[in-house]
C-alpha atoms as a PDB file:
ATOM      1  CA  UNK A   1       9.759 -52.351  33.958  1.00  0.00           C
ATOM      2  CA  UNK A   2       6.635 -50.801  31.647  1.00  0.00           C
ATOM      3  CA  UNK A   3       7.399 -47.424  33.245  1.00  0.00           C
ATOM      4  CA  UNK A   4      10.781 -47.573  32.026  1.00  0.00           C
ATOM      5  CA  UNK A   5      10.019 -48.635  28.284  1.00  0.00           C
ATOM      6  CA  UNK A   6       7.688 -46.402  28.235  1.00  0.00           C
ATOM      7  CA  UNK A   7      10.282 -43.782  29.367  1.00  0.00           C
ATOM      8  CA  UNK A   8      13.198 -44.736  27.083  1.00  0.00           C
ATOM      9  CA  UNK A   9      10.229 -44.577  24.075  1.00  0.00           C
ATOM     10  CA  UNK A  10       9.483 -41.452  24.880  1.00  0.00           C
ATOM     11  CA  UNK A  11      12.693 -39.886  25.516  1.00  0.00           C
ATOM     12  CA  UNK A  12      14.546 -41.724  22.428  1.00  0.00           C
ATOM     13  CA  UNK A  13      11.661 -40.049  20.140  1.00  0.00           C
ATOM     14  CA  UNK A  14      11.621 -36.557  21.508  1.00  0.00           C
ATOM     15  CA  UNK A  15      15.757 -37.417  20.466  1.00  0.00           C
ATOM     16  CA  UNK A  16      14.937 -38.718  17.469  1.00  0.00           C
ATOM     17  CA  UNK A  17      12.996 -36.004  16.166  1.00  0.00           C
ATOM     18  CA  UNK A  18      15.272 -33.277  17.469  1.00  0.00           C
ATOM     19  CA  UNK A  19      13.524 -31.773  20.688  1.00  0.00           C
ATOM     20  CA  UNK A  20      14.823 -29.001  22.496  1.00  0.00           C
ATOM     21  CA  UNK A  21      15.677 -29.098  25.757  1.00  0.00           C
ATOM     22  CA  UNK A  22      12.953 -27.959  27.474  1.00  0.00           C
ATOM     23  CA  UNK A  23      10.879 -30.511  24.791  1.00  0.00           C
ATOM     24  CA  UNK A  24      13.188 -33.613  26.200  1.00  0.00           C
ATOM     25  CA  UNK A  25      12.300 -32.407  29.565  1.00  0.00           C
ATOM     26  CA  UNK A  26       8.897 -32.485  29.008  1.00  0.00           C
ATOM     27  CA  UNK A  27       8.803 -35.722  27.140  1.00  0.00           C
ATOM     28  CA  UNK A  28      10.394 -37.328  30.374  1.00  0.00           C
ATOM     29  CA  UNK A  29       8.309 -36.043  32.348  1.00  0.00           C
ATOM     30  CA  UNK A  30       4.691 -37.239  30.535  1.00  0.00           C
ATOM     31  CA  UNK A  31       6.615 -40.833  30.501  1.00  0.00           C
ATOM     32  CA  UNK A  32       7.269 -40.765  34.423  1.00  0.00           C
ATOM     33  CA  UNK A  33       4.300 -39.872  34.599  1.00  0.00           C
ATOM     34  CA  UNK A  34       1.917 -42.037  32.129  1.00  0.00           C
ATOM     35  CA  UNK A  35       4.406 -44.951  33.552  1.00  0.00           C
ATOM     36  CA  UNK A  36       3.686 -44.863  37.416  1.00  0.00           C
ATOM     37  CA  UNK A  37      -0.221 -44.472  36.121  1.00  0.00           C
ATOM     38  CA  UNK A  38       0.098 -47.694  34.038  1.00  0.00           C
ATOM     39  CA  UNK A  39       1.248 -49.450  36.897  1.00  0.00           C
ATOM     40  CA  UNK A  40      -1.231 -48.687  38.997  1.00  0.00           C
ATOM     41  CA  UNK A  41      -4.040 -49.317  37.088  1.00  0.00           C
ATOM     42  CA  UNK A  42      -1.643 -52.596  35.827  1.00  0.00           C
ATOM     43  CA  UNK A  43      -2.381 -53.284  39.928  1.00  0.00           C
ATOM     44  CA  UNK A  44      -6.002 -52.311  40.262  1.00  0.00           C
ATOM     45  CA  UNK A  45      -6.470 -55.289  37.052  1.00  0.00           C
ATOM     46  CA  UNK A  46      -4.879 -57.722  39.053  1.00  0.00           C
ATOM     47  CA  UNK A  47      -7.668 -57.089  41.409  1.00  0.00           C
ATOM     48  CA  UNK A  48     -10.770 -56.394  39.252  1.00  0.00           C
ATOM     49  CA  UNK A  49      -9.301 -58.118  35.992  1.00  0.00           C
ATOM     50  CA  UNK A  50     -10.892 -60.981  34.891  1.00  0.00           C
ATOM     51  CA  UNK A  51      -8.813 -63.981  33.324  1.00  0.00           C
ATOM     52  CA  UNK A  52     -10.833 -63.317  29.942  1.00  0.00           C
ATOM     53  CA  UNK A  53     -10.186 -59.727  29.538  1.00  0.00           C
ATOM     54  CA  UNK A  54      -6.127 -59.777  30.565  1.00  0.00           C
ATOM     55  CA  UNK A  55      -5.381 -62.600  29.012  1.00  0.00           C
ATOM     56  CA  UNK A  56      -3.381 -64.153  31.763  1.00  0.00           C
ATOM     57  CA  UNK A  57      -4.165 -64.706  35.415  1.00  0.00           C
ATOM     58  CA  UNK A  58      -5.351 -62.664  37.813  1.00  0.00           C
ATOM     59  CA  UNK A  59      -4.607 -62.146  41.611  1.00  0.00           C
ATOM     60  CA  UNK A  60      -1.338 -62.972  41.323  1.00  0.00           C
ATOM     61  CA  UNK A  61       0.477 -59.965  43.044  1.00  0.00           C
ATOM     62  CA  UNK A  62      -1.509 -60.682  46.382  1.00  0.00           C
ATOM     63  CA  UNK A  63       1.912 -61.814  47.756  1.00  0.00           C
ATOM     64  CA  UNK A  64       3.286 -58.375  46.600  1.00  0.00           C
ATOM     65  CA  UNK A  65       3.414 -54.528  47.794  1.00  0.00           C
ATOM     66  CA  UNK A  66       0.981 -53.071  45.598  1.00  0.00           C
ATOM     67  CA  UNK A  67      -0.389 -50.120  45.015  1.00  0.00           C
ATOM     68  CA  UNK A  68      -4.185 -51.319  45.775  1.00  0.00           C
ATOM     69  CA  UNK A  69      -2.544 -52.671  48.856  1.00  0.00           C
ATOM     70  CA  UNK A  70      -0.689 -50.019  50.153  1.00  0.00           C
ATOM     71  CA  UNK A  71      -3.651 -47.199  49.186  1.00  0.00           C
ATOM     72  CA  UNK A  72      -7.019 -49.204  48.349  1.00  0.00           C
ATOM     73  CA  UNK A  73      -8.863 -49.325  45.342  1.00  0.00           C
ATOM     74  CA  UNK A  74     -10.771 -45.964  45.108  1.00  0.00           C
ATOM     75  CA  UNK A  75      -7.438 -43.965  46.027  1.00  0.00           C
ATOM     76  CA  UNK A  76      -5.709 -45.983  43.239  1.00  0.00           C
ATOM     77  CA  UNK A  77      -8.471 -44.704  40.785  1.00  0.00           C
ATOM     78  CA  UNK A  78      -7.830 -41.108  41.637  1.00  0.00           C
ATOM     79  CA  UNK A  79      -4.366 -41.743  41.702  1.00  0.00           C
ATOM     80  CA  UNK A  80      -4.117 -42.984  38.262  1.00  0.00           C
ATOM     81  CA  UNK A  81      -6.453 -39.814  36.597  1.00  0.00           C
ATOM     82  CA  UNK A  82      -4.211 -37.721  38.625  1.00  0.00           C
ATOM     83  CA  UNK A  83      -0.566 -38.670  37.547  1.00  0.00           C
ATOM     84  CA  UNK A  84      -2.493 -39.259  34.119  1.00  0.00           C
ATOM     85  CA  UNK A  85      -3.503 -35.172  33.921  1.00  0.00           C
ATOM     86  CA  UNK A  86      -0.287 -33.937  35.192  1.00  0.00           C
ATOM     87  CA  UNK A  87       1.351 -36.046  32.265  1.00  0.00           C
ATOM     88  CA  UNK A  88      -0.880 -34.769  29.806  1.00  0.00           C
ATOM     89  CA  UNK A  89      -0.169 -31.311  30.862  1.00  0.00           C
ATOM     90  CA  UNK A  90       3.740 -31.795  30.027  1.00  0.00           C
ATOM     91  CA  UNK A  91       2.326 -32.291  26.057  1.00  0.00           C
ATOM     92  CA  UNK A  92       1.851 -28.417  26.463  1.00  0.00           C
ATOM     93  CA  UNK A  93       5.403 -27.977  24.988  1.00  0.00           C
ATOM     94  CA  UNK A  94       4.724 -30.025  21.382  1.00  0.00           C
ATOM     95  CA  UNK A  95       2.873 -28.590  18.707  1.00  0.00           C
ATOM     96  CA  UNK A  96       1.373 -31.945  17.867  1.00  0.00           C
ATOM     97  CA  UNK A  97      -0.056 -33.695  20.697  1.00  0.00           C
ATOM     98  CA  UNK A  98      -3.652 -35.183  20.740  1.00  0.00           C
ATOM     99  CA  UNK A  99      -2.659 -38.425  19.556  1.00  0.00           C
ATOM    100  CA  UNK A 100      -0.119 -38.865  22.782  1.00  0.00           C
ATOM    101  CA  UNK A 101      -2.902 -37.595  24.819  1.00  0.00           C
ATOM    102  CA  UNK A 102      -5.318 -39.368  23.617  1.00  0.00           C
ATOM    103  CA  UNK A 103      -3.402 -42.660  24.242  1.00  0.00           C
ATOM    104  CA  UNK A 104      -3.082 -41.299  27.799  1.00  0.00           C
ATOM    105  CA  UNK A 105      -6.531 -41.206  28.516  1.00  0.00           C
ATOM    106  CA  UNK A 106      -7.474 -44.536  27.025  1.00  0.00           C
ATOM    107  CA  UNK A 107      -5.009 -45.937  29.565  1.00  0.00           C
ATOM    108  CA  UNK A 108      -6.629 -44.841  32.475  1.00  0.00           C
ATOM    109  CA  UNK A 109      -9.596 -47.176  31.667  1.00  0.00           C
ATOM    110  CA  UNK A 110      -8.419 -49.571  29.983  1.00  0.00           C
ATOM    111  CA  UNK A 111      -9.193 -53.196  31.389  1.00  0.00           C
ATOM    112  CA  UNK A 112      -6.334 -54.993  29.758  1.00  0.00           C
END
């Protein structure tokens, strides 16, 4: 669901402020991206989250397919800097960047 909000954001404002093609493209891109790396590290929190720092409860996706599950905690790590870089890489095509790519790299540590 976050991936997807995140997507729509970022594809309604690369629309919004008149992107080419090849901008759009790029803009969907960084979301898919930045989305599938929020939910992993979204995971890894349900593991190594505390109460206090997310606000809710923790450990509740142990029922669930997740990605700390299905690929561990230290491959979950790597993936998240991974898909996190390649997104980053699709702000090559704006003028006007750092502050989108800066946001990107907070959210691969962020604890909450």
């Amino acid at each position: 669901k976050t991936g997807k909000l995140i997507s729509i954001a970022c594809c309604l404002g690369a629309i919004a402020g008149g992107a080419t093609e090849e901008q759009f493209d790029a803009a969907a891109q960084f979301a898919a991206g930045l989305g599938l790396a929020f939910q992993i590290r979204d995971d890894m929190l349900d593991v190594i989250g505390t109460q206090e720092e997310m606000g809710k409860g923790v450990g509740t996706d142990a029922a669930k397919n997740t990605f700390v599950q299905l690929y561990g905690l230290d491959a979950c790590d790597r993936m998240v800097n991974e898909h996190t870089e390649k997104a980053i890489a699709y702000l090559a095509e704006f003028t006007d960047s750092q502050f989108m790519a800066q946001m990107a790299q907070k959210l691969v540590g962020r604890r909450v």
